[in-house]
PDB file of N, CA and C in Angstrom:
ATOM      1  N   UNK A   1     -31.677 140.273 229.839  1.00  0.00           N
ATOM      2  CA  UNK A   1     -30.348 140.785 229.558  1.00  0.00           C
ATOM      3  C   UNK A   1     -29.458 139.678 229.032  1.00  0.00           C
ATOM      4  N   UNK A   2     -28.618 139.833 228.100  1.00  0.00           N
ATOM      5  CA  UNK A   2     -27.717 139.256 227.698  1.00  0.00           C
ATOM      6  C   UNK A   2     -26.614 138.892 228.555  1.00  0.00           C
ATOM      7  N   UNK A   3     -25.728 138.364 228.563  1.00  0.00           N
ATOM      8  CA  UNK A   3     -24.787 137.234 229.721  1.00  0.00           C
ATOM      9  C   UNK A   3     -23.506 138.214 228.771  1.00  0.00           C
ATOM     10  N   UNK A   4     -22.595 138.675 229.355  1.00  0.00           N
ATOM     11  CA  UNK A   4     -21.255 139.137 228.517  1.00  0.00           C
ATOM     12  C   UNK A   4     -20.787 138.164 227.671  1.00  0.00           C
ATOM     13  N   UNK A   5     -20.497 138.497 226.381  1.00  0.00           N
ATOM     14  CA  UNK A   5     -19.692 137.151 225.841  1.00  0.00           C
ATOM     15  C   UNK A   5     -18.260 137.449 225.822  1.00  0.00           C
ATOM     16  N   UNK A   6     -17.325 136.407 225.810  1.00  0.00           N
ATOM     17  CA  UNK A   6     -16.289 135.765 225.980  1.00  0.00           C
ATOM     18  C   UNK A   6     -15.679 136.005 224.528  1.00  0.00           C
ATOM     19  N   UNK A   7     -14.983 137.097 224.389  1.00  0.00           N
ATOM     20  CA  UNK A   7     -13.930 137.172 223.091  1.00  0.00           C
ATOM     21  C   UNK A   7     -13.493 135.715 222.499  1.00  0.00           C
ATOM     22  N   UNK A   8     -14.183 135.733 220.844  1.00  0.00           N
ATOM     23  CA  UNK A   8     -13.384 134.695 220.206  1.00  0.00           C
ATOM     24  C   UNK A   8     -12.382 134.730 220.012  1.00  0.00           C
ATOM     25  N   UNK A   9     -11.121 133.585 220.175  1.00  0.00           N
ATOM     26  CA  UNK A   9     -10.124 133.682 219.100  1.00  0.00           C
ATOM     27  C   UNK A   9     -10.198 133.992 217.874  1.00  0.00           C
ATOM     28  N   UNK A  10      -9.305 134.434 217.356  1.00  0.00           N
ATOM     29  CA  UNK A  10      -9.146 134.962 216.225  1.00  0.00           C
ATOM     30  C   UNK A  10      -9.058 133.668 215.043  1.00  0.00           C
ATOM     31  N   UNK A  11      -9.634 133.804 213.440  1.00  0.00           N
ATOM     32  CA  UNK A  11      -9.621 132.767 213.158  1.00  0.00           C
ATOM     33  C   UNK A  11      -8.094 132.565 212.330  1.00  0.00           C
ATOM     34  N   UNK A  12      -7.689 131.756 212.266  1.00  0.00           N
ATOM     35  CA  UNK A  12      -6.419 130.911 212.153  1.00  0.00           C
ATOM     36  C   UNK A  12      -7.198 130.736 210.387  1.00  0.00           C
ATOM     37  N   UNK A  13      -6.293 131.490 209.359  1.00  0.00           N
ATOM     38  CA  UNK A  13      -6.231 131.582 207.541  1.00  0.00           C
ATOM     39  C   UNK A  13      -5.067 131.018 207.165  1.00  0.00           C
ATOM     40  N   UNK A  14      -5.117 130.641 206.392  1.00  0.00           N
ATOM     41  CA  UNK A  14      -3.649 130.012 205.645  1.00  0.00           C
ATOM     42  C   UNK A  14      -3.157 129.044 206.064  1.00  0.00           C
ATOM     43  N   UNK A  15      -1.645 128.982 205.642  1.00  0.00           N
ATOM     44  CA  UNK A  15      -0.698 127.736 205.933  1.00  0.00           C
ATOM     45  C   UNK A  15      -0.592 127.391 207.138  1.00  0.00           C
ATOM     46  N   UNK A  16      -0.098 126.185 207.757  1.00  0.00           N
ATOM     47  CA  UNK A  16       0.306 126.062 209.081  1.00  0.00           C
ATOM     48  C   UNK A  16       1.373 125.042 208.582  1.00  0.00           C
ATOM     49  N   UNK A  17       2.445 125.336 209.708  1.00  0.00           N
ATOM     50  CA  UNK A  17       3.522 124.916 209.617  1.00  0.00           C
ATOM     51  C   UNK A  17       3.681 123.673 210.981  1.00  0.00           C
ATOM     52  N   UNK A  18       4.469 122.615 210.767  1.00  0.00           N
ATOM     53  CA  UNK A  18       4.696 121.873 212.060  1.00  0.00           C
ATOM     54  C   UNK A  18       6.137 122.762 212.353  1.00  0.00           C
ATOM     55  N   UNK A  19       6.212 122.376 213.187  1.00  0.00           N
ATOM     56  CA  UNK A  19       7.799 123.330 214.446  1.00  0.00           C
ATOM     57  C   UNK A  19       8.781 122.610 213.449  1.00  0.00           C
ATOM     58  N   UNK A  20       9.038 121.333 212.498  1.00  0.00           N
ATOM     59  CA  UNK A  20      10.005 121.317 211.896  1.00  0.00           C
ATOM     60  C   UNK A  20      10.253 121.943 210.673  1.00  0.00           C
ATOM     61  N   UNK A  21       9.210 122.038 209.530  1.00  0.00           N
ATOM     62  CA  UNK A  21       8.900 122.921 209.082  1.00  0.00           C
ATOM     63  C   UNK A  21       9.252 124.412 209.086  1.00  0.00           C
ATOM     64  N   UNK A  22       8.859 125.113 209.696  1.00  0.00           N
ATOM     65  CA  UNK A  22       9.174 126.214 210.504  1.00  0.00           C
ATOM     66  C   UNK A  22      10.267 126.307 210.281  1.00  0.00           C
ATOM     67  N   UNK A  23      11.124 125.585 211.498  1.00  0.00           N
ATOM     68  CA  UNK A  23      12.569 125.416 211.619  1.00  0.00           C
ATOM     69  C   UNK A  23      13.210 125.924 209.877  1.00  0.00           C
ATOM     70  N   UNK A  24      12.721 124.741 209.222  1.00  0.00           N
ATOM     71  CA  UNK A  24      13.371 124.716 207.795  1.00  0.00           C
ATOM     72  C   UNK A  24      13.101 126.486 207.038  1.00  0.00           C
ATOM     73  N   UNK A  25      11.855 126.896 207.193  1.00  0.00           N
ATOM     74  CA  UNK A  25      11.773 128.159 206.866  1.00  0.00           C
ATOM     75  C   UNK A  25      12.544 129.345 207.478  1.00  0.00           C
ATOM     76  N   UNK A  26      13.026 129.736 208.608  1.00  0.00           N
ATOM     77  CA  UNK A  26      13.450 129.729 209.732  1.00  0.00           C
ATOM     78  C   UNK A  26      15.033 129.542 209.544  1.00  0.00           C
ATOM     79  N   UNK A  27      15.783 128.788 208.869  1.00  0.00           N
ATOM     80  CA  UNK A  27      17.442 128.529 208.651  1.00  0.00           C
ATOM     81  C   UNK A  27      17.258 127.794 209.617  1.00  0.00           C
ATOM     82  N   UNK A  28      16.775 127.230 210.363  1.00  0.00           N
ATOM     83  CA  UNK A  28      17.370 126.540 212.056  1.00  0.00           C
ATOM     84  C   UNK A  28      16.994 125.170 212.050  1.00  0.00           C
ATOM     85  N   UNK A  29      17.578 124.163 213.078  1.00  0.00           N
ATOM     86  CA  UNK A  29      16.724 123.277 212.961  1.00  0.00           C
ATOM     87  C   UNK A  29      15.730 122.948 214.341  1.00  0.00           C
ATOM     88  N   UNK A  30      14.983 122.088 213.995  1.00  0.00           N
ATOM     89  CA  UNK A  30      13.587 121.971 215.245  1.00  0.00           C
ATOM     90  C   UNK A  30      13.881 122.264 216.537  1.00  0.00           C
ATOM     91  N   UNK A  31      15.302 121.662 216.708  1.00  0.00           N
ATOM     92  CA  UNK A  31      15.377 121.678 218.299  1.00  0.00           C
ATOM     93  C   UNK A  31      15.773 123.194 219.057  1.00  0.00           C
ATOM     94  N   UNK A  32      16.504 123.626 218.169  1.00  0.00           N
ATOM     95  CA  UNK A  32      17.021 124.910 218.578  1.00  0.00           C
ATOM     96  C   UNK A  32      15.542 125.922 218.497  1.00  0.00           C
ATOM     97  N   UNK A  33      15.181 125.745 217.048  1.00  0.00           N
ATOM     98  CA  UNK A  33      13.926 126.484 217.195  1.00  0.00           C
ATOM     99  C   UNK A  33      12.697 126.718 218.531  1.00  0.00           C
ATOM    100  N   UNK A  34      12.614 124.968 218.867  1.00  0.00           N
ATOM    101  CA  UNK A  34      12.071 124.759 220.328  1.00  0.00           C
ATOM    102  C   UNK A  34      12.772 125.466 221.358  1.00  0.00           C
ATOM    103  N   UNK A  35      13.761 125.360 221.364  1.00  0.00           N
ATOM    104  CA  UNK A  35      14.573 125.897 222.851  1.00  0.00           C
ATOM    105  C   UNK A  35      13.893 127.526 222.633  1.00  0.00           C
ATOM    106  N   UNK A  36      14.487 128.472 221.618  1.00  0.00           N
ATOM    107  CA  UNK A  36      14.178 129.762 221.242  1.00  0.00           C
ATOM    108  C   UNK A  36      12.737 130.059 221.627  1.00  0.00           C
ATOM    109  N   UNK A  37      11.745 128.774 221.301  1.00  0.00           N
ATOM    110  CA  UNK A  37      10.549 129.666 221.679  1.00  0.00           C
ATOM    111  C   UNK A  37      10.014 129.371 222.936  1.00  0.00           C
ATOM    112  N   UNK A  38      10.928 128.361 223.415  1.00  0.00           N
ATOM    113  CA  UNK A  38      10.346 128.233 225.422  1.00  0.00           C
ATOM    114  C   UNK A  38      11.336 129.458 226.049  1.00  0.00           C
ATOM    115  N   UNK A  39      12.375 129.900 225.233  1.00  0.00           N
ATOM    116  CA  UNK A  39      12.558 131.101 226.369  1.00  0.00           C
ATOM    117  C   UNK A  39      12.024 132.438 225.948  1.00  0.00           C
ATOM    118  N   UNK A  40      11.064 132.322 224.366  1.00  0.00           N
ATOM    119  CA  UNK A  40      10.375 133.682 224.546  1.00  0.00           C
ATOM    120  C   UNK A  40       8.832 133.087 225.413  1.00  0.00           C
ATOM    121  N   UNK A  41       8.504 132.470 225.879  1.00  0.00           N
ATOM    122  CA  UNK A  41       7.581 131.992 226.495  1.00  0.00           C
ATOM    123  C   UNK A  41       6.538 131.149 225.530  1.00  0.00           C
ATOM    124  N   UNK A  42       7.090 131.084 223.926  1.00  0.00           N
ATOM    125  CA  UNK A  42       5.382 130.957 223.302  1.00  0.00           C
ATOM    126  C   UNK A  42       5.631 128.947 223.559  1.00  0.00           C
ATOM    127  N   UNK A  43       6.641 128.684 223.846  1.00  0.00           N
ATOM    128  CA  UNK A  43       6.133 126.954 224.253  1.00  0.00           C
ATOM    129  C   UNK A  43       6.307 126.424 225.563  1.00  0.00           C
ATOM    130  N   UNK A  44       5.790 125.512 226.365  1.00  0.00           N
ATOM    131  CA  UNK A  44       6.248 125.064 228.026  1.00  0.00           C
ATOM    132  C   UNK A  44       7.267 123.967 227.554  1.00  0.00           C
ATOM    133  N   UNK A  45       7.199 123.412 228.350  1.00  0.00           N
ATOM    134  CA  UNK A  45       8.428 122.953 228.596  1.00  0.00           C
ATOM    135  C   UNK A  45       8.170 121.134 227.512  1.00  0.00           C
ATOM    136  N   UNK A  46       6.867 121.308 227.231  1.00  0.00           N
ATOM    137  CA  UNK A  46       6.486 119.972 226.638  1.00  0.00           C
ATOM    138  C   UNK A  46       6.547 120.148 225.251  1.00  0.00           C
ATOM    139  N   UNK A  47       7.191 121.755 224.697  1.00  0.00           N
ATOM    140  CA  UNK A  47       6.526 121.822 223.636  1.00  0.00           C
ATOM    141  C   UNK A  47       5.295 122.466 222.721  1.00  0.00           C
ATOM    142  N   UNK A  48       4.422 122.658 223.902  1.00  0.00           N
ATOM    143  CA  UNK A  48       2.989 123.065 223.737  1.00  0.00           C
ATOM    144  C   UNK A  48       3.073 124.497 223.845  1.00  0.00           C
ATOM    145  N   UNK A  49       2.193 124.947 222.756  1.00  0.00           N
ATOM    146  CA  UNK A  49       1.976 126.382 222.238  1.00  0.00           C
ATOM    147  C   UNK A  49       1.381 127.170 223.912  1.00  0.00           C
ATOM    148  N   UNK A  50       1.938 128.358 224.432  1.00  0.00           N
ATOM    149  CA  UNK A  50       1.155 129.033 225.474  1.00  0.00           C
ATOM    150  C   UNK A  50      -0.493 129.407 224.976  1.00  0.00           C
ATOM    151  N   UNK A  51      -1.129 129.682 225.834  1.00  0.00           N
ATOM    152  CA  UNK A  51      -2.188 130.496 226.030  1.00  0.00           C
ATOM    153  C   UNK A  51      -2.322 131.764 225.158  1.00  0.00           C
ATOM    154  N   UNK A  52      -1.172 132.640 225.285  1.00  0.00           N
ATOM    155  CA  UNK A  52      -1.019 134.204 224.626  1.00  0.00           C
ATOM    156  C   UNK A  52      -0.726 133.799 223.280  1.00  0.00           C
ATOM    157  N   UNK A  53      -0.253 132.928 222.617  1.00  0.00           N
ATOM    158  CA  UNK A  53       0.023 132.547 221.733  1.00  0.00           C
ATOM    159  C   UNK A  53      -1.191 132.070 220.560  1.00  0.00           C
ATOM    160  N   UNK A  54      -1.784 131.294 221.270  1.00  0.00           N
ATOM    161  CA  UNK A  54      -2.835 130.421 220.794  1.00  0.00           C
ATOM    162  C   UNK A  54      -3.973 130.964 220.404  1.00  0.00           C
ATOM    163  N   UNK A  55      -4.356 132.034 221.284  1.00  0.00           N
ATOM    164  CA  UNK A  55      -5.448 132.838 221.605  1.00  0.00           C
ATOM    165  C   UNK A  55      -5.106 134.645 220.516  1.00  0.00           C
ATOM    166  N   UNK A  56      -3.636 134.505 220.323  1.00  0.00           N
ATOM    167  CA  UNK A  56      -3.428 135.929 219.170  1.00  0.00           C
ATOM    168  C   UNK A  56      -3.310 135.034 217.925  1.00  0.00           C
ATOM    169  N   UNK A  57      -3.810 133.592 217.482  1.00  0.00           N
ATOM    170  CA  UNK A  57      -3.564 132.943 216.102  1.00  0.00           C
ATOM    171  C   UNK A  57      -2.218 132.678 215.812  1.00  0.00           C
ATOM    172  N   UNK A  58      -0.779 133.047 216.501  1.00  0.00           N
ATOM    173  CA  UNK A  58       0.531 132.461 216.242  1.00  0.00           C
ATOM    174  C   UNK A  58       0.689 131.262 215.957  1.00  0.00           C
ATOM    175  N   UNK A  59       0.110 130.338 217.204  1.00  0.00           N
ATOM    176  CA  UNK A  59       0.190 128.994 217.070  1.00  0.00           C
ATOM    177  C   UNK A  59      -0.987 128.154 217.220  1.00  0.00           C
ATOM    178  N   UNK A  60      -0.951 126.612 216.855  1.00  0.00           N
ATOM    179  CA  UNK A  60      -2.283 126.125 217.041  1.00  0.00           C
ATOM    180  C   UNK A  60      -1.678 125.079 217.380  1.00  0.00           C
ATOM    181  N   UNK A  61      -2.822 124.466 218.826  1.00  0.00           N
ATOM    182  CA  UNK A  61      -2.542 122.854 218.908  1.00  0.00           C
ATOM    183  C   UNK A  61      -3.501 122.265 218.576  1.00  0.00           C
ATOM    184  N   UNK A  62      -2.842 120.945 217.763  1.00  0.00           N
ATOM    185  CA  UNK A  62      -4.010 120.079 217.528  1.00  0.00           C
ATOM    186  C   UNK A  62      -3.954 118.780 218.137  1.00  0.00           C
ATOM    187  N   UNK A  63      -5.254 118.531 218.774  1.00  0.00           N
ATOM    188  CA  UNK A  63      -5.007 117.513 219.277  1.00  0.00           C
ATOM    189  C   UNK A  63      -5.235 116.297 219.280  1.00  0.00           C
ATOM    190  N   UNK A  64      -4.249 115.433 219.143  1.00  0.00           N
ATOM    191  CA  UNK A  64      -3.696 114.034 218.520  1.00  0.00           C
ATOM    192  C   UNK A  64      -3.972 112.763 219.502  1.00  0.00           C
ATOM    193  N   UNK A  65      -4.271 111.727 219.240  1.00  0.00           N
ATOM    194  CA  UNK A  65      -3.768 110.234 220.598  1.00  0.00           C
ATOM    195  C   UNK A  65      -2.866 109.490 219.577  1.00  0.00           C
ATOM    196  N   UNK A  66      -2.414 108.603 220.340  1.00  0.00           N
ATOM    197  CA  UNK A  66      -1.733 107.689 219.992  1.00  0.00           C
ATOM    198  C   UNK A  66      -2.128 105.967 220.748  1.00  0.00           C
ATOM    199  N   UNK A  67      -1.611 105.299 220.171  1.00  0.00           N
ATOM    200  CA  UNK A  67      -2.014 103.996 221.123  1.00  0.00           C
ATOM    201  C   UNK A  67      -1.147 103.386 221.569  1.00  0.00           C
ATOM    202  N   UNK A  68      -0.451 103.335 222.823  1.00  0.00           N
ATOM    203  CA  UNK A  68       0.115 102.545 223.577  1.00  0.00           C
ATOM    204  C   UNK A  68       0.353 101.362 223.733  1.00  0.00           C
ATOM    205  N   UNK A  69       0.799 100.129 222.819  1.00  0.00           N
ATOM    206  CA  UNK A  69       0.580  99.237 222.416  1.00  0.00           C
ATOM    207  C   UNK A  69       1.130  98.395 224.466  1.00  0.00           C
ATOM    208  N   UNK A  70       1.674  99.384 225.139  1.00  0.00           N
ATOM    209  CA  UNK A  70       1.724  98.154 225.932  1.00  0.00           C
ATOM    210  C   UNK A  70       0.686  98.664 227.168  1.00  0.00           C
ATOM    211  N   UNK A  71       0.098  99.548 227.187  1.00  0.00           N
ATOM    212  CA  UNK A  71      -1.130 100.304 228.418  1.00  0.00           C
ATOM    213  C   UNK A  71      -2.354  99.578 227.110  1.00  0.00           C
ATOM    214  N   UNK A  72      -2.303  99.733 225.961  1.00  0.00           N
ATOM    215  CA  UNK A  72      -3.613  99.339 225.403  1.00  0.00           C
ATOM    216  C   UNK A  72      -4.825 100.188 225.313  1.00  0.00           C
ATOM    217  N   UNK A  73      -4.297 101.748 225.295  1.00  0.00           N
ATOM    218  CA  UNK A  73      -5.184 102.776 226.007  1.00  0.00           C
ATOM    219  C   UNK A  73      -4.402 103.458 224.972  1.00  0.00           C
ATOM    220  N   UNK A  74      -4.989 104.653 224.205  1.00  0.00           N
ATOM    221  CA  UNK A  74      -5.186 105.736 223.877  1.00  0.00           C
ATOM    222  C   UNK A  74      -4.370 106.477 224.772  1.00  0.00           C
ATOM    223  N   UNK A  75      -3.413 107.608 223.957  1.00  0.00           N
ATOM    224  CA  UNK A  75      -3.030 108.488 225.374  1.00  0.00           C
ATOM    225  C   UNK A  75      -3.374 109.822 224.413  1.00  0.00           C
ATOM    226  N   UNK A  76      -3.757 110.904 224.329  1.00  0.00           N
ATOM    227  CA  UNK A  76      -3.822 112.289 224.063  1.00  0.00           C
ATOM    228  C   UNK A  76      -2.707 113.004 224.114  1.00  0.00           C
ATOM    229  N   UNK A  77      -2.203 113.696 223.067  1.00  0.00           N
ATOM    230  CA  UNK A  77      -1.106 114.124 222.985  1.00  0.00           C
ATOM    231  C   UNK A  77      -1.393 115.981 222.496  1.00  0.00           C
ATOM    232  N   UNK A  78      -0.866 116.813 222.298  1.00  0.00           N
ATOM    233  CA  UNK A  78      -1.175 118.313 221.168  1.00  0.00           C
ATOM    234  C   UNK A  78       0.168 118.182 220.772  1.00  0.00           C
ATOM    235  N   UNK A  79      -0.578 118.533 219.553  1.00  0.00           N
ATOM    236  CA  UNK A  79       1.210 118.604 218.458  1.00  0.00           C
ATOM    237  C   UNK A  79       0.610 120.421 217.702  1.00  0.00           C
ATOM    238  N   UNK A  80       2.056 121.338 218.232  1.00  0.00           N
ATOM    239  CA  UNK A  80       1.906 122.491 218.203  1.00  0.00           C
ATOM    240  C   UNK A  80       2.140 122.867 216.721  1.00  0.00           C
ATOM    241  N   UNK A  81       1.278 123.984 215.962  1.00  0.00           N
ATOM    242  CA  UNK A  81       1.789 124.301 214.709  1.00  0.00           C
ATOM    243  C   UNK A  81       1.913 125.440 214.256  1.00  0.00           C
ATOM    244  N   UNK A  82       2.632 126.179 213.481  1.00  0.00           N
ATOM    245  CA  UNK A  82       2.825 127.601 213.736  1.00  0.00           C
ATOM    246  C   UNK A  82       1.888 127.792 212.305  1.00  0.00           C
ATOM    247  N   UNK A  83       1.455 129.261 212.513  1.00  0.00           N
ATOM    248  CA  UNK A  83       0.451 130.072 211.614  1.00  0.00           C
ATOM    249  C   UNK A  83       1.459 130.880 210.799  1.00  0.00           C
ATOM    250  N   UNK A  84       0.982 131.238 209.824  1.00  0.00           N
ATOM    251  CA  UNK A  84       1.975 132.348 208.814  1.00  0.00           C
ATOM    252  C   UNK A  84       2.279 133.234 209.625  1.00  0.00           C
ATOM    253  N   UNK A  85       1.133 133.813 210.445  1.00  0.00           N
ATOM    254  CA  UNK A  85       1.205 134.957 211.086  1.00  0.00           C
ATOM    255  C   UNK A  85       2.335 134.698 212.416  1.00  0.00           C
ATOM    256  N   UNK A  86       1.841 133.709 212.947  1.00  0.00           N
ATOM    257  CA  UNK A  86       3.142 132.931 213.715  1.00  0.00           C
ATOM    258  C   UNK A  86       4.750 132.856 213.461  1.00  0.00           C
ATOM    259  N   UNK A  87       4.518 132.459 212.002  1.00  0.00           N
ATOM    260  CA  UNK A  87       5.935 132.704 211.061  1.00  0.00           C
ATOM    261  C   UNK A  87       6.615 134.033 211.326  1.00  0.00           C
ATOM    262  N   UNK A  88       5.885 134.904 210.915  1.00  0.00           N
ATOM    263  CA  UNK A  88       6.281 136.401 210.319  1.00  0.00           C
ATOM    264  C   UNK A  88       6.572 136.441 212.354  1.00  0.00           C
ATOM    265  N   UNK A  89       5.716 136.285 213.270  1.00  0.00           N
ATOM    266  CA  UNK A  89       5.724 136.825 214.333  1.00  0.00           C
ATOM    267  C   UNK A  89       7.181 136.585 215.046  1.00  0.00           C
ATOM    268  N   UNK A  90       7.491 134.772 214.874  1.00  0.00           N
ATOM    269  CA  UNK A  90       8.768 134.666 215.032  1.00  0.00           C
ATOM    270  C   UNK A  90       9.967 135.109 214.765  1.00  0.00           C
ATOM    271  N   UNK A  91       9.971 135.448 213.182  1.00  0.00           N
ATOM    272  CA  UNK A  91      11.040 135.664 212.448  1.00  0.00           C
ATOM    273  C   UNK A  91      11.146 137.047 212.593  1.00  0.00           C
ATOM    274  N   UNK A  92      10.515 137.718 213.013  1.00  0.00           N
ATOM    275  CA  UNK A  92      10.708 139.372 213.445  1.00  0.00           C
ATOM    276  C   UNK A  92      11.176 139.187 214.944  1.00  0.00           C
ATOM    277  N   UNK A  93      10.617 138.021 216.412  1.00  0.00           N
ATOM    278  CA  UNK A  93      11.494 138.365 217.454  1.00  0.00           C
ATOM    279  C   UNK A  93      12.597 137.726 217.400  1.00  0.00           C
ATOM    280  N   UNK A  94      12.768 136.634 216.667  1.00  0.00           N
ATOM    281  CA  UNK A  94      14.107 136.204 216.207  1.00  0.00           C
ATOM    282  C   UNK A  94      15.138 137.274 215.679  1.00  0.00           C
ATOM    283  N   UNK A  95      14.698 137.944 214.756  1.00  0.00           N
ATOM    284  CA  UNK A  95      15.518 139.018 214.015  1.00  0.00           C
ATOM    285  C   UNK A  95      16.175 137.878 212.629  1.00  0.00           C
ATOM    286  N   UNK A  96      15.328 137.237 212.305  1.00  0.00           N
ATOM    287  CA  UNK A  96      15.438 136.024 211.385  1.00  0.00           C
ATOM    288  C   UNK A  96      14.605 136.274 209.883  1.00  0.00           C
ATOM    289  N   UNK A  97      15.656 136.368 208.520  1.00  0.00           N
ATOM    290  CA  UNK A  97      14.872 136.257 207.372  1.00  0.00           C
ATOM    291  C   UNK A  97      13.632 134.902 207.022  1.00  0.00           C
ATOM    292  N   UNK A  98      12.829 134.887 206.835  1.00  0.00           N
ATOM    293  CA  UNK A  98      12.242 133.654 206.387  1.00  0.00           C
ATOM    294  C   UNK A  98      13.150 133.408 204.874  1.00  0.00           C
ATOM    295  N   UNK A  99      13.078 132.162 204.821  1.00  0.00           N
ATOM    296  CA  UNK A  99      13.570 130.944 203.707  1.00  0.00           C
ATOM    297  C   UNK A  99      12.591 130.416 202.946  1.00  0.00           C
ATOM    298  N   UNK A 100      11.464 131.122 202.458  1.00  0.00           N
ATOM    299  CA  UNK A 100      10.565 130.318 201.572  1.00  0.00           C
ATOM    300  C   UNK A 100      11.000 129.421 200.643  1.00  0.00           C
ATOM    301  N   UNK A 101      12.274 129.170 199.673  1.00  0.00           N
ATOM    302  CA  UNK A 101      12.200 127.970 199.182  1.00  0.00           C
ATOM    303  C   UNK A 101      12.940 126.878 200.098  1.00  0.00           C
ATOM    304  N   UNK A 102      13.007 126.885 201.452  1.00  0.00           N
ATOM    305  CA  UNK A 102      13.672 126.024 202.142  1.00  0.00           C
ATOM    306  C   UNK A 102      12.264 125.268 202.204  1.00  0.00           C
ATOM    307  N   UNK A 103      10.644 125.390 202.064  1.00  0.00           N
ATOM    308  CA  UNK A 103       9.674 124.534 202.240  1.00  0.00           C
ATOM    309  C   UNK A 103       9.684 123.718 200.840  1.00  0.00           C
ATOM    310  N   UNK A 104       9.784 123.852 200.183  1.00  0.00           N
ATOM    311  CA  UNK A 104      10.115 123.744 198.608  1.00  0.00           C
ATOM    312  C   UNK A 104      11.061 122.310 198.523  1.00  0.00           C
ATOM    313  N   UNK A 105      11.894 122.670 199.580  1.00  0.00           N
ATOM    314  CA  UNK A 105      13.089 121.497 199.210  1.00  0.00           C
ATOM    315  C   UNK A 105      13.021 120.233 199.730  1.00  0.00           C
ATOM    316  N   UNK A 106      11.872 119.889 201.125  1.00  0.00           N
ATOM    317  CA  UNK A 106      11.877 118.848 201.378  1.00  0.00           C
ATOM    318  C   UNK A 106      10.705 118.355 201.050  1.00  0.00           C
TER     319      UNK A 106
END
């Protein structure tokens, strides 16, 4: 017998946006944008894309290190990025037009 399998995520097509980005598409800028999406739940408190989020293709983390020049150690970081579909998903619970040539301008 076969073992149940475990639903894939869905695959993640097109553009991806960083949260400032976004923002710029969006009329807003990063920070406000951040605040907006930790109180619809899709970021914690670090920033980082939820679970429900990640797993319906909205958002993606990718994950990054950096080097600590005074630990001397690598630290692991996720830097969250929104999907088109993410886009459109926001800007509809926002109640927000997208700005396509606002990506254009920077």
């Amino acid at each position: 017998m076969n073992a149940p399998q475990r639903p894939q995520p869905p695959r993640v097509l097109g553009q991806r946006y960083t949260l400032q980005e976004a923002a710029a598409l969006l009329g807003t800028g990063r920070n406000t944008l951040c605040k907006r999406l930790r109180e619809l739940g899709m970021l914690d408190a670090s920033n980082v894309a939820t679970r429900p989020h990640t797993s319906t293709g909205r958002l993606v983390v990718e994950l990054k290190a950096y080097e600590n020049p005074g630990l001397g150690a690598e630290r692991p970081y996720g830097k969250t990025l929104v999907t088109e579909r993410g886009l459109l998903y926001i800007a509809n619970r926002l109640n927000i037009r997208i700005q396509r040539e606002a990506a254009n301008d920077g």
